[in-house]
PDB file of N, CA and C in Angstrom:
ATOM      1  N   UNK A   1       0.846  -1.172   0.000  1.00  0.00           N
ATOM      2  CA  UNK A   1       0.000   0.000   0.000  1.00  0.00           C
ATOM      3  C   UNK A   1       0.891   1.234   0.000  1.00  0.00           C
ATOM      4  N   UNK A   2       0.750   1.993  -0.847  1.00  0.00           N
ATOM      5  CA  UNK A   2       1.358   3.481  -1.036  1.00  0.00           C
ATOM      6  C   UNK A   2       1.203   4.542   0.352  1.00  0.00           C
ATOM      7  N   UNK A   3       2.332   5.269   0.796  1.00  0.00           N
ATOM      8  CA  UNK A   3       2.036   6.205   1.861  1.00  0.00           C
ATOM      9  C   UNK A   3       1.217   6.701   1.461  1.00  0.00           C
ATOM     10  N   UNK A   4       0.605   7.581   2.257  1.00  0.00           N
ATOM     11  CA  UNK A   4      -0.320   8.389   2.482  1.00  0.00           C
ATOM     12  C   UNK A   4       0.154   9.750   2.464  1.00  0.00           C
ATOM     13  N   UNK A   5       0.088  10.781   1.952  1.00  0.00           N
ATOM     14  CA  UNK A   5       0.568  11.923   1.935  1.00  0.00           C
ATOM     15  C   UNK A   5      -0.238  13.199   2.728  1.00  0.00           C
ATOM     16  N   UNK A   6       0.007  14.282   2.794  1.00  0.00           N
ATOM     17  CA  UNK A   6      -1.071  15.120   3.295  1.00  0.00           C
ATOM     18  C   UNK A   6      -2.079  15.581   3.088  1.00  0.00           C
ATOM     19  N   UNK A   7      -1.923  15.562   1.145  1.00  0.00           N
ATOM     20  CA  UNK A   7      -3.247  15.749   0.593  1.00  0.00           C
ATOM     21  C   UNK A   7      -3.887  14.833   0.455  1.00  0.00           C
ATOM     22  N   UNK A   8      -3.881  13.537   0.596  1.00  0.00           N
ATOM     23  CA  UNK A   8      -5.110  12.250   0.508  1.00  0.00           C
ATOM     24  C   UNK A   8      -5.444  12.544   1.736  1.00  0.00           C
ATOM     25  N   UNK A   9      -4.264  12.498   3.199  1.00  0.00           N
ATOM     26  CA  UNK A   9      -5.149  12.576   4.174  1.00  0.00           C
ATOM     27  C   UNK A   9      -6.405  13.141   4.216  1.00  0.00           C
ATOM     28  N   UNK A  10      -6.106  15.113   4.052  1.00  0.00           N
ATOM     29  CA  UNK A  10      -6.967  15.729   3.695  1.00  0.00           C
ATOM     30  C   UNK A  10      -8.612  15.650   3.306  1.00  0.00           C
ATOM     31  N   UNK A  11      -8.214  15.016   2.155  1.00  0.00           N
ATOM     32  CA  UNK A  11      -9.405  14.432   0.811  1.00  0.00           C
ATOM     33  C   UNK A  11     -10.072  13.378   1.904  1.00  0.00           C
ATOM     34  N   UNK A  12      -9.018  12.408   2.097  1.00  0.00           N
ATOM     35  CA  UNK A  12     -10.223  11.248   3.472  1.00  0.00           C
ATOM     36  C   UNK A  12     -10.959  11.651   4.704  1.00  0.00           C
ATOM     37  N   UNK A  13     -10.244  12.868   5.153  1.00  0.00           N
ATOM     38  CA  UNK A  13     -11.007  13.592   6.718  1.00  0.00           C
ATOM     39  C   UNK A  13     -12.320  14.467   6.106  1.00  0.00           C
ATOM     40  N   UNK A  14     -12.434  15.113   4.864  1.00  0.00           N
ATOM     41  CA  UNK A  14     -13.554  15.786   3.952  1.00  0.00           C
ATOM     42  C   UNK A  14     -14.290  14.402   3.855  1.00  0.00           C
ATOM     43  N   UNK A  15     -14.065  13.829   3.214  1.00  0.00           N
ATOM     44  CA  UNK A  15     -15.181  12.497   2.903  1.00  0.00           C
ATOM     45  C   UNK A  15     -15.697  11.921   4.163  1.00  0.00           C
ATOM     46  N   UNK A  16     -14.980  11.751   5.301  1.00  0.00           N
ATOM     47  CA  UNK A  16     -15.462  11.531   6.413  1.00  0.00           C
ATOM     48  C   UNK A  16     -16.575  12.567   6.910  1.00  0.00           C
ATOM     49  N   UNK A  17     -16.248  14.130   6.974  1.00  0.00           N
ATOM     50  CA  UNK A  17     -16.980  14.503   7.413  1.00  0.00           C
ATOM     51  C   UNK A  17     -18.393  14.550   6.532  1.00  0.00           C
ATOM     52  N   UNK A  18     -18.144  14.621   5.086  1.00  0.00           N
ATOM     53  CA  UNK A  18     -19.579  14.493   4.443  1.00  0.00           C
ATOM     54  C   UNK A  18     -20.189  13.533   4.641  1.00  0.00           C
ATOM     55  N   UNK A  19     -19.313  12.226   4.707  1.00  0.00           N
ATOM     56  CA  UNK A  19     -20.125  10.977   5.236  1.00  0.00           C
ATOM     57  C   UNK A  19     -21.219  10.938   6.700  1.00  0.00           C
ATOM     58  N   UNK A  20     -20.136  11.461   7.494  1.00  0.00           N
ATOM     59  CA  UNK A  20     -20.477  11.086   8.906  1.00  0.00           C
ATOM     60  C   UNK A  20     -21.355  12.602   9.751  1.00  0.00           C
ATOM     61  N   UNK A  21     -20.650  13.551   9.002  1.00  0.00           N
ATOM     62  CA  UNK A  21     -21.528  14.617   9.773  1.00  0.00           C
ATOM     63  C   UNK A  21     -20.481  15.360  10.984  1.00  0.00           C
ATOM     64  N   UNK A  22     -20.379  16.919  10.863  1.00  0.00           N
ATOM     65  CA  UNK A  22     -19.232  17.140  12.002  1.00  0.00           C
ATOM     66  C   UNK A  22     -19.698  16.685  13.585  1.00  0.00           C
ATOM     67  N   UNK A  23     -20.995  17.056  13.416  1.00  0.00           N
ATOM     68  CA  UNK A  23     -21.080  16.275  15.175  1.00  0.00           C
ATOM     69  C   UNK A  23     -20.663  14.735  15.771  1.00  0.00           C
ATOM     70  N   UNK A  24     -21.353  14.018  14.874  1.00  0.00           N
ATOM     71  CA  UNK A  24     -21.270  12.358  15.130  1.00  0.00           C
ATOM     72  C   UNK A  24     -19.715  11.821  15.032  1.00  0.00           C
ATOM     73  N   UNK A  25     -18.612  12.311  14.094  1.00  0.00           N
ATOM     74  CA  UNK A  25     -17.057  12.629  14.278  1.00  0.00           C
ATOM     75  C   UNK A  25     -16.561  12.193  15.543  1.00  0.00           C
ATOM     76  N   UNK A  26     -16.601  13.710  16.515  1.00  0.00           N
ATOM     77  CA  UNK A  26     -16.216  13.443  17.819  1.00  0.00           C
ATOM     78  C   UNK A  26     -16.612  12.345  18.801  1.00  0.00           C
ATOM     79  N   UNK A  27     -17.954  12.015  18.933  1.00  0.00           N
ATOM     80  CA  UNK A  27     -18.582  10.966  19.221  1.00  0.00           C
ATOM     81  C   UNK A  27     -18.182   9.368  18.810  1.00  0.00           C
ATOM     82  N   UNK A  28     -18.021   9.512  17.304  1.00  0.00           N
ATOM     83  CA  UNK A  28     -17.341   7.962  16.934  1.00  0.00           C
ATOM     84  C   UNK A  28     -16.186   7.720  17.408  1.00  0.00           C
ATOM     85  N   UNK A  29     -14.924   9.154  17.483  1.00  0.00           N
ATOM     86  CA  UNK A  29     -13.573   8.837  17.866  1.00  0.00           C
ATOM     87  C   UNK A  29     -13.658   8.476  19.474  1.00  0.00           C
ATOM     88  N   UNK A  30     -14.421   9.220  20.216  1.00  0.00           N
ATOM     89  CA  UNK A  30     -14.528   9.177  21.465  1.00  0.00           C
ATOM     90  C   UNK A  30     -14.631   7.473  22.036  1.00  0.00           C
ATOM     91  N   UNK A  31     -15.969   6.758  21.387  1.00  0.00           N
ATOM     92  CA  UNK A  31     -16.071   5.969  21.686  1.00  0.00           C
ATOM     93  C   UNK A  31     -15.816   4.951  21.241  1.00  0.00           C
ATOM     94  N   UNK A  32     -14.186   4.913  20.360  1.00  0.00           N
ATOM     95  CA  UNK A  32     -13.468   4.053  19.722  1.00  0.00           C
ATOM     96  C   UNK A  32     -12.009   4.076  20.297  1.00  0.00           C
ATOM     97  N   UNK A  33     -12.022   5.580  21.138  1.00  0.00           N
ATOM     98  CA  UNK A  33     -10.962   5.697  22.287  1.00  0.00           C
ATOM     99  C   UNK A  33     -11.061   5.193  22.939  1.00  0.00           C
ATOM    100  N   UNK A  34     -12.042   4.894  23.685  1.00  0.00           N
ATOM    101  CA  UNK A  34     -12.647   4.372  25.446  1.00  0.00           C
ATOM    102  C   UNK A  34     -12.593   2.573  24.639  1.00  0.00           C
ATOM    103  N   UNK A  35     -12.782   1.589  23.700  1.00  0.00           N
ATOM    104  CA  UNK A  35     -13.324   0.641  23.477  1.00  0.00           C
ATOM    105  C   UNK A  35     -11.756   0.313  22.974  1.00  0.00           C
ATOM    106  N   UNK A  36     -10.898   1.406  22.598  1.00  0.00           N
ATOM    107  CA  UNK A  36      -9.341   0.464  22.528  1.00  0.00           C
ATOM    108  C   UNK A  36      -8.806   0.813  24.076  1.00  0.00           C
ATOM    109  N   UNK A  37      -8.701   1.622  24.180  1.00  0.00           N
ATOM    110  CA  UNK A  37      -8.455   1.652  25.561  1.00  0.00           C
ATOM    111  C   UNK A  37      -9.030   0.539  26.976  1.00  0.00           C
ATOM    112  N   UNK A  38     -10.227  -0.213  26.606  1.00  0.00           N
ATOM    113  CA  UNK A  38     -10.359  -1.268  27.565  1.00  0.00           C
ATOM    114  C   UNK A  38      -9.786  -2.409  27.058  1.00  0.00           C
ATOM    115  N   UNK A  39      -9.752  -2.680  25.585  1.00  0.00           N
ATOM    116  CA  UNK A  39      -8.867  -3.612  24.563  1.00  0.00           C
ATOM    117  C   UNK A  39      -7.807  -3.725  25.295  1.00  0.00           C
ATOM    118  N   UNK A  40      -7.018  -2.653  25.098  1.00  0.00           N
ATOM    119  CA  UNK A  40      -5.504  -2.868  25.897  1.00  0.00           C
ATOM    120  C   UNK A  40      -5.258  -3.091  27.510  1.00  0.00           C
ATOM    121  N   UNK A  41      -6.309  -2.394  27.893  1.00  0.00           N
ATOM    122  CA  UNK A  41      -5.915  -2.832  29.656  1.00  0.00           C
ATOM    123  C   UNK A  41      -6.255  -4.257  29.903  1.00  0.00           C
ATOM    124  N   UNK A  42      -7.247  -5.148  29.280  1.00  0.00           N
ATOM    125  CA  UNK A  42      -7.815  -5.852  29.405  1.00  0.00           C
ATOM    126  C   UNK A  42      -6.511  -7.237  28.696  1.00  0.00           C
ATOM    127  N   UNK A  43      -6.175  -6.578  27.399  1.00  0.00           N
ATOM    128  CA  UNK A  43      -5.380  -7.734  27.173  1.00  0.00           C
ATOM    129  C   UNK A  43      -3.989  -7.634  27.771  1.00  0.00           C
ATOM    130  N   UNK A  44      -3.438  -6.328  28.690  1.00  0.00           N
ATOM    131  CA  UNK A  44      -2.569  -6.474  29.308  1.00  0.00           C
ATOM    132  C   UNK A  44      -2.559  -7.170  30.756  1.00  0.00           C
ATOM    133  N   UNK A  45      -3.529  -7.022  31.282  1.00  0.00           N
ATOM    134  CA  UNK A  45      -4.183  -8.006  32.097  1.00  0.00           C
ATOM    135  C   UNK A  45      -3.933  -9.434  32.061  1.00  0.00           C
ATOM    136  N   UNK A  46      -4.476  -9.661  31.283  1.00  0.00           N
ATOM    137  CA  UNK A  46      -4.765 -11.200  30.591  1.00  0.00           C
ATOM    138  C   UNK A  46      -2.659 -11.579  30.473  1.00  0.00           C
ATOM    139  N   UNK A  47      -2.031 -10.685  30.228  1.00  0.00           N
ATOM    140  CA  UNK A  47      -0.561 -11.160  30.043  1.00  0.00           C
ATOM    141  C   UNK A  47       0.089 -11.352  31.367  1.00  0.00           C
ATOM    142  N   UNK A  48      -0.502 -10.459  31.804  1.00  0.00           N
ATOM    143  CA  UNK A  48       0.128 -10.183  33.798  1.00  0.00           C
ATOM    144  C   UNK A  48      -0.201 -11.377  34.500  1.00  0.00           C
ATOM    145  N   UNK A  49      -1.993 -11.476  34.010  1.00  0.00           N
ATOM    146  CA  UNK A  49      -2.152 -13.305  34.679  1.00  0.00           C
ATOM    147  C   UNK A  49      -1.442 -14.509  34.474  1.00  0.00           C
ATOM    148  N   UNK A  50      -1.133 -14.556  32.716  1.00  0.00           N
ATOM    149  CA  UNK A  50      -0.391 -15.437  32.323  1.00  0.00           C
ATOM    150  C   UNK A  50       1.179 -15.636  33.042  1.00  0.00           C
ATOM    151  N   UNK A  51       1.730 -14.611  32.786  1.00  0.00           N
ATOM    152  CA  UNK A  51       2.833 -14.080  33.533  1.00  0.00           C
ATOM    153  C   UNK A  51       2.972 -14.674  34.658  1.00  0.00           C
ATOM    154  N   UNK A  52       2.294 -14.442  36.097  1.00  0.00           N
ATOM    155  CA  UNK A  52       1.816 -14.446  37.008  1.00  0.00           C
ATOM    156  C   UNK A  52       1.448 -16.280  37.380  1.00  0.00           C
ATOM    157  N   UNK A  53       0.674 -16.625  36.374  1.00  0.00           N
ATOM    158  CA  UNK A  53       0.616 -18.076  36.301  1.00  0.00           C
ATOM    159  C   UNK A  53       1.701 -18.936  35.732  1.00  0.00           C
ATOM    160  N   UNK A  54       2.544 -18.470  34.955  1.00  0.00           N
ATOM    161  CA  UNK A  54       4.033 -19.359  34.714  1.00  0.00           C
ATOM    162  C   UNK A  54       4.983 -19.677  35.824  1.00  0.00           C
ATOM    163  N   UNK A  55       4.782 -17.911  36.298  1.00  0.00           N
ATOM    164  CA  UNK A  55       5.723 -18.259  38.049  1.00  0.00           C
ATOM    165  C   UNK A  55       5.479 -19.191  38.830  1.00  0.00           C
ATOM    166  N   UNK A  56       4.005 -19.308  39.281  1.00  0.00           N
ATOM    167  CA  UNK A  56       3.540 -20.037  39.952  1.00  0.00           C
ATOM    168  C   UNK A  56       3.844 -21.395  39.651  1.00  0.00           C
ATOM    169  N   UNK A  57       3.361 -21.506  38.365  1.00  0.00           N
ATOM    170  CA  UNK A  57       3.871 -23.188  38.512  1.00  0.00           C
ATOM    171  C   UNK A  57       5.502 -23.655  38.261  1.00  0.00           C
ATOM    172  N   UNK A  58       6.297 -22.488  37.710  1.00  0.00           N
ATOM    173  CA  UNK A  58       7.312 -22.938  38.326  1.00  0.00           C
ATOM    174  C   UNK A  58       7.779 -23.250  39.527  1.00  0.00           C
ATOM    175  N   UNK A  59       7.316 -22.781  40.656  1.00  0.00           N
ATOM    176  CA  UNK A  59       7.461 -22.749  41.963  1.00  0.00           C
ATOM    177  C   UNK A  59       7.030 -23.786  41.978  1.00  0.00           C
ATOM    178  N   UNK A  60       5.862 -24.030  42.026  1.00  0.00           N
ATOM    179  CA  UNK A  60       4.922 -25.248  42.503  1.00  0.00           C
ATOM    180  C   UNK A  60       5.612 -26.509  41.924  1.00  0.00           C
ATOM    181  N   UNK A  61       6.339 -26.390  40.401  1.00  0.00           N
ATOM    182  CA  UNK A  61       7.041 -27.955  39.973  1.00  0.00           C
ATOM    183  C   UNK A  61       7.986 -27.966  40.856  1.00  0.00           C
ATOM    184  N   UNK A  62       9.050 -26.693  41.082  1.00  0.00           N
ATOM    185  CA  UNK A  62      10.277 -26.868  41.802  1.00  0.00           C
ATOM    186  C   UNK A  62       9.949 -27.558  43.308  1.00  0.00           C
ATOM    187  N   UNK A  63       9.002 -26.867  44.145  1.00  0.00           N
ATOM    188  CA  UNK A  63       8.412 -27.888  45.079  1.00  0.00           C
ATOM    189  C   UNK A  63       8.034 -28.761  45.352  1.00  0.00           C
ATOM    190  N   UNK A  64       7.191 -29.346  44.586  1.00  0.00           N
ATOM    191  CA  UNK A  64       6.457 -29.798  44.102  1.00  0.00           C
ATOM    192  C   UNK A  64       5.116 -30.608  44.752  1.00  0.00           C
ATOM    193  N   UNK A  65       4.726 -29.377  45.197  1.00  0.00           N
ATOM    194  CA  UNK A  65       3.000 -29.124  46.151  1.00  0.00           C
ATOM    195  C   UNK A  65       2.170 -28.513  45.133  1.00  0.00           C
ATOM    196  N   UNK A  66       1.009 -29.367  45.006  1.00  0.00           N
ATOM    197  CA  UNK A  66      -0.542 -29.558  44.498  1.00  0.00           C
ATOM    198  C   UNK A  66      -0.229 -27.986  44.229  1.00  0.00           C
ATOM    199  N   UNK A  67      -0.935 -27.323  42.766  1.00  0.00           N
ATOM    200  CA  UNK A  67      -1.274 -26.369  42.521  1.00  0.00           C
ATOM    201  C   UNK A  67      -2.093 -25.935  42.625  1.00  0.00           C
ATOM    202  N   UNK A  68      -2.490 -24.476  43.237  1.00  0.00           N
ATOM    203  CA  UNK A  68      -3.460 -23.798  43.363  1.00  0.00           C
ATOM    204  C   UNK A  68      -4.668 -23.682  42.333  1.00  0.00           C
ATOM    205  N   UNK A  69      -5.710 -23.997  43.145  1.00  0.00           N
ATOM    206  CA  UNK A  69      -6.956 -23.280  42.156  1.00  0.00           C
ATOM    207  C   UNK A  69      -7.097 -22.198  41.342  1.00  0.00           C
ATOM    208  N   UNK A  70      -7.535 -23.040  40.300  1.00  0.00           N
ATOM    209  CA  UNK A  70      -7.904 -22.047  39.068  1.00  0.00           C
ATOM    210  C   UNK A  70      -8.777 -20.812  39.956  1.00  0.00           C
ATOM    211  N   UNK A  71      -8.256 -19.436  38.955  1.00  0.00           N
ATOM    212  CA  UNK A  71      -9.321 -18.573  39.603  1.00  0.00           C
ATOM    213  C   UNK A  71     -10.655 -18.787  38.325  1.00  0.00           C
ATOM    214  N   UNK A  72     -12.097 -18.201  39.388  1.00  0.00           N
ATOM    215  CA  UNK A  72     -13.494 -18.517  38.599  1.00  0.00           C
ATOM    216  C   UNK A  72     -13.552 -17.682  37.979  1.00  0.00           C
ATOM    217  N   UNK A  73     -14.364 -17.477  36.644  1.00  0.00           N
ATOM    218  CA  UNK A  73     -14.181 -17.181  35.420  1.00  0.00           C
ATOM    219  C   UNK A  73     -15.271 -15.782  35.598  1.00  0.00           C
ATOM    220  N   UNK A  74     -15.381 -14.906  35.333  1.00  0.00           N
ATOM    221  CA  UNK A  74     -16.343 -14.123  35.704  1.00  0.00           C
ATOM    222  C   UNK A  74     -17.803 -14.014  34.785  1.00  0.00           C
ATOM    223  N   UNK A  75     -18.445 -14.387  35.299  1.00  0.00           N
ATOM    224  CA  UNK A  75     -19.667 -14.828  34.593  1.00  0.00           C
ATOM    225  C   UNK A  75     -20.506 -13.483  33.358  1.00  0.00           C
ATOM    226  N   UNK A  76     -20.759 -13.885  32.742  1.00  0.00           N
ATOM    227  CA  UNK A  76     -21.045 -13.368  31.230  1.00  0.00           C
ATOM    228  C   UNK A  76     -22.441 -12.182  32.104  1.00  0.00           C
ATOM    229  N   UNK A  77     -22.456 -11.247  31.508  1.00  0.00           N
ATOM    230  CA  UNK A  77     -23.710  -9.992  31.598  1.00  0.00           C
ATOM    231  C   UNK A  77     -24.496 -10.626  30.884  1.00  0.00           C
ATOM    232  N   UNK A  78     -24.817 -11.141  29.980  1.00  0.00           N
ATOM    233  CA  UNK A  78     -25.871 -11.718  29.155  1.00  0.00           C
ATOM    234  C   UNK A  78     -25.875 -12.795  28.952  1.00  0.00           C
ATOM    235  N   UNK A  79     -26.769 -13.989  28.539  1.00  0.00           N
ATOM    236  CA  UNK A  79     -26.684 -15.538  28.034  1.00  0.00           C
ATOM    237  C   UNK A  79     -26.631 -15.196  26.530  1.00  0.00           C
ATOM    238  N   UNK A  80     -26.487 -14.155  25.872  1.00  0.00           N
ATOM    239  CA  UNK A  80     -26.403 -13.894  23.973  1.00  0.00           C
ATOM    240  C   UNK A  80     -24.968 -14.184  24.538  1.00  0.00           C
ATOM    241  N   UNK A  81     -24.699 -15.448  22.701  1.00  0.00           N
ATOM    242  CA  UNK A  81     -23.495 -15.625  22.444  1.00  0.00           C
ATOM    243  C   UNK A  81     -23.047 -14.186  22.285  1.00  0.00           C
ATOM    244  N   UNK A  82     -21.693 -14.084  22.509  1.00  0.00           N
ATOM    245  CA  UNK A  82     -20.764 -13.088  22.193  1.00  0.00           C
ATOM    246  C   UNK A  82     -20.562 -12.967  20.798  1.00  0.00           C
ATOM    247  N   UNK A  83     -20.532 -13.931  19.607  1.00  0.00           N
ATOM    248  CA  UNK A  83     -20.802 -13.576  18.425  1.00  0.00           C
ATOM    249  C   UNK A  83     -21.874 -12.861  18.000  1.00  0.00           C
ATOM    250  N   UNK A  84     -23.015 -13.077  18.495  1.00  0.00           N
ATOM    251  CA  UNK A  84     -24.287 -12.577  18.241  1.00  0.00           C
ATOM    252  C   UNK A  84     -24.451 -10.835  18.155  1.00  0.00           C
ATOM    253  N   UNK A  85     -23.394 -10.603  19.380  1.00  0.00           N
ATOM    254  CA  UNK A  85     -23.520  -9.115  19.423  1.00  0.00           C
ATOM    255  C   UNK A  85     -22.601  -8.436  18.811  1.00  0.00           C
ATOM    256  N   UNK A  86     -23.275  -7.051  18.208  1.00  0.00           N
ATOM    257  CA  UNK A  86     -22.263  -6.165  17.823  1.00  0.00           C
ATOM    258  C   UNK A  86     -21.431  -5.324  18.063  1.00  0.00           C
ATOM    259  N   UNK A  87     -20.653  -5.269  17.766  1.00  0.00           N
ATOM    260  CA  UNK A  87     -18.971  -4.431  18.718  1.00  0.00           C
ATOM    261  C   UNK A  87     -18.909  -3.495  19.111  1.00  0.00           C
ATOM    262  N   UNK A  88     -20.120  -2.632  18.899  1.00  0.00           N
ATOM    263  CA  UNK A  88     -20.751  -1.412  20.176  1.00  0.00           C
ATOM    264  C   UNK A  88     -21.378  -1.918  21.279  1.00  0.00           C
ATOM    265  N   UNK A  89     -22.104  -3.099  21.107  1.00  0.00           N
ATOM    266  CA  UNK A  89     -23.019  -3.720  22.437  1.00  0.00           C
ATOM    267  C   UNK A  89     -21.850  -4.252  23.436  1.00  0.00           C
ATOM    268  N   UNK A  90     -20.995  -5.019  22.247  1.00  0.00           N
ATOM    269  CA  UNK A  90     -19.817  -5.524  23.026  1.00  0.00           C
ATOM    270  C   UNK A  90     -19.123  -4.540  23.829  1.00  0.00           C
ATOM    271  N   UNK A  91     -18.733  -3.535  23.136  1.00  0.00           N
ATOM    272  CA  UNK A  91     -17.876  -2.829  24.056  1.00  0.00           C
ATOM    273  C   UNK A  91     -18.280  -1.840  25.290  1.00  0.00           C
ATOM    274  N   UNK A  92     -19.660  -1.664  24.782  1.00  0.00           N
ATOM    275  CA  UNK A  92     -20.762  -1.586  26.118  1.00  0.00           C
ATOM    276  C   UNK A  92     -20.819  -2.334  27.042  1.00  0.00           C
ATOM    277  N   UNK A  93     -21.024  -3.104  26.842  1.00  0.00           N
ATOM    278  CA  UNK A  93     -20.770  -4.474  27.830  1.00  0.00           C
ATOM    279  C   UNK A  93     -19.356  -4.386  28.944  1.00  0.00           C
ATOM    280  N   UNK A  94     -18.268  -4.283  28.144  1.00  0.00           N
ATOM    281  CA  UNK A  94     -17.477  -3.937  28.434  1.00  0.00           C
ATOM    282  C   UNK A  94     -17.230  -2.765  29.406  1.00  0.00           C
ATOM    283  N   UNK A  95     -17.766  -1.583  29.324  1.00  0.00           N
ATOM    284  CA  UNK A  95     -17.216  -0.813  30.025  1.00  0.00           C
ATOM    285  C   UNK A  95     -18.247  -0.767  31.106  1.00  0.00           C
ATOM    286  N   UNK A  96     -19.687  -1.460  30.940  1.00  0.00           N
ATOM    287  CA  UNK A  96     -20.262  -1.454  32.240  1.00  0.00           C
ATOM    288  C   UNK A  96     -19.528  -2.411  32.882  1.00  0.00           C
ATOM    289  N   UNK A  97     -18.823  -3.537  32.679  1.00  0.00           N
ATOM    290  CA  UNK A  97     -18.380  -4.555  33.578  1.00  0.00           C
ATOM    291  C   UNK A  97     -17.058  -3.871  34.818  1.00  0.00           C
ATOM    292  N   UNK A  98     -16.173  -2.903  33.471  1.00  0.00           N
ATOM    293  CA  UNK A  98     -15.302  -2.186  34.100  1.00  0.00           C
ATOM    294  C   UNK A  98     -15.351  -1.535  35.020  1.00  0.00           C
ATOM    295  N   UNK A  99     -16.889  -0.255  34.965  1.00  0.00           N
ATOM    296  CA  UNK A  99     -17.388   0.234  35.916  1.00  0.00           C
ATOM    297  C   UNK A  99     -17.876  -0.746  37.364  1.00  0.00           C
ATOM    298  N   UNK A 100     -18.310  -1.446  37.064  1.00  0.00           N
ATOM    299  CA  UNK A 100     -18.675  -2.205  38.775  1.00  0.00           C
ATOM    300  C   UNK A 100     -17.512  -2.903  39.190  1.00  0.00           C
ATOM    301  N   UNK A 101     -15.852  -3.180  37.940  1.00  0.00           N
ATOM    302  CA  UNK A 101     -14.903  -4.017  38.958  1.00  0.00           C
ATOM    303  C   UNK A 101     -14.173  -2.968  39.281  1.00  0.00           C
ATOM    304  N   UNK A 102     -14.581  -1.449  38.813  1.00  0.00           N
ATOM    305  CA  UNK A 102     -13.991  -0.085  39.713  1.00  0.00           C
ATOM    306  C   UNK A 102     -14.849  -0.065  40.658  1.00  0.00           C
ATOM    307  N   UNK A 103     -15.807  -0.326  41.146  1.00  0.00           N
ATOM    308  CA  UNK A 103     -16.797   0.449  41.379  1.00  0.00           C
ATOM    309  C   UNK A 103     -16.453  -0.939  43.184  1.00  0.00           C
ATOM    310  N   UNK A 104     -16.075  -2.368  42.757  1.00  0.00           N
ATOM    311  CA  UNK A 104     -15.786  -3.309  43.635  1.00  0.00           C
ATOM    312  C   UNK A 104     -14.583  -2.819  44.111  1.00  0.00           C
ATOM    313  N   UNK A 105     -13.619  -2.763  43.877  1.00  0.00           N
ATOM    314  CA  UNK A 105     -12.756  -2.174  44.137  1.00  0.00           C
ATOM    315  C   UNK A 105     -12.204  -0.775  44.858  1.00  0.00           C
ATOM    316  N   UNK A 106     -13.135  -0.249  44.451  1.00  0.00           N
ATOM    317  CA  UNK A 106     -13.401   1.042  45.188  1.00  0.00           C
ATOM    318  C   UNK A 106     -13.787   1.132  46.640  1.00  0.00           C
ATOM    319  N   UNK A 107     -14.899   0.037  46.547  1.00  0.00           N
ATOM    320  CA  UNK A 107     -15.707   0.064  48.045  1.00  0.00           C
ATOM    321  C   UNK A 107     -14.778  -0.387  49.135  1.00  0.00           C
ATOM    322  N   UNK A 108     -15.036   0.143  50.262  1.00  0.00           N
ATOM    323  CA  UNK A 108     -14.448  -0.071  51.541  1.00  0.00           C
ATOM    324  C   UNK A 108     -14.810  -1.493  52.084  1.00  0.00           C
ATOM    325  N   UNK A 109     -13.747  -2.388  52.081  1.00  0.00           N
ATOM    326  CA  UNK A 109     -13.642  -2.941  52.891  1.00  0.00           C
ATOM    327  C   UNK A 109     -14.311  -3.347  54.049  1.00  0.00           C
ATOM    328  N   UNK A 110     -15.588  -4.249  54.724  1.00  0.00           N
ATOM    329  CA  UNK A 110     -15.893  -4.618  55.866  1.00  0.00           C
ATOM    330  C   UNK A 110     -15.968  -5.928  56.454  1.00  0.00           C
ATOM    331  N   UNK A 111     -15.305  -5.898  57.618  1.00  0.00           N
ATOM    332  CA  UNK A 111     -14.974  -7.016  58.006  1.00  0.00           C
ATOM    333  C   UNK A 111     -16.008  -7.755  59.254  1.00  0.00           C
TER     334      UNK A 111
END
């Protein structure tokens, strides 16, 4: 694929806006910011566990005492397959889940 220069850019951000409209613009980028942005925390996550779980069972072979329980899987917001939905519902989904494991996290502690 050929670079991109300044004047195609140009020509593609005009076609965008005739396409899309200047208001709806900010709105699409916005909420394509927030939906990579849980992308990445989420799959950096997912590496930290992995991470996190290699140690462990190295330890655990070098010892070699019964390995710890799997942690439980956090149960789905909806019974719709995850194919079914579309990658705005999805990422909706998504950031309400985020909000209540801030929202768990947040809360104080009682013992």
């Amino acid at each position: 694929m050929p670079n991109l220069g300044p004047t195609e850019l140009i020509i593609i951000g005009l076609i965008l806006v005739l396409l899309f409209g200047a208001k709806k613009l900010p709105e699409a980028a916005r909420g394509l910011g927030r939906s990579l942005r849980i992308f990445k925390s989420e799959t950096a996550k997912l590496r930290d566990d992995d991470e996190a779980d290699n140690a462990t069972t190295t330890v655990v072979q070098a010892h070699a005492q019964p390995a710890a329980p799997a942690p439980q899987p956090i149960p789905a917001a909806t019974s719709t397959p995850a194919s079914a939905l579309s990658v705005e519902e999805q990422a909706r989904q998504l950031e309400e889940q985020a909000a209540r494991l801030r929202a768990q996290a947040g809360a104080p502690k009682t013992q």
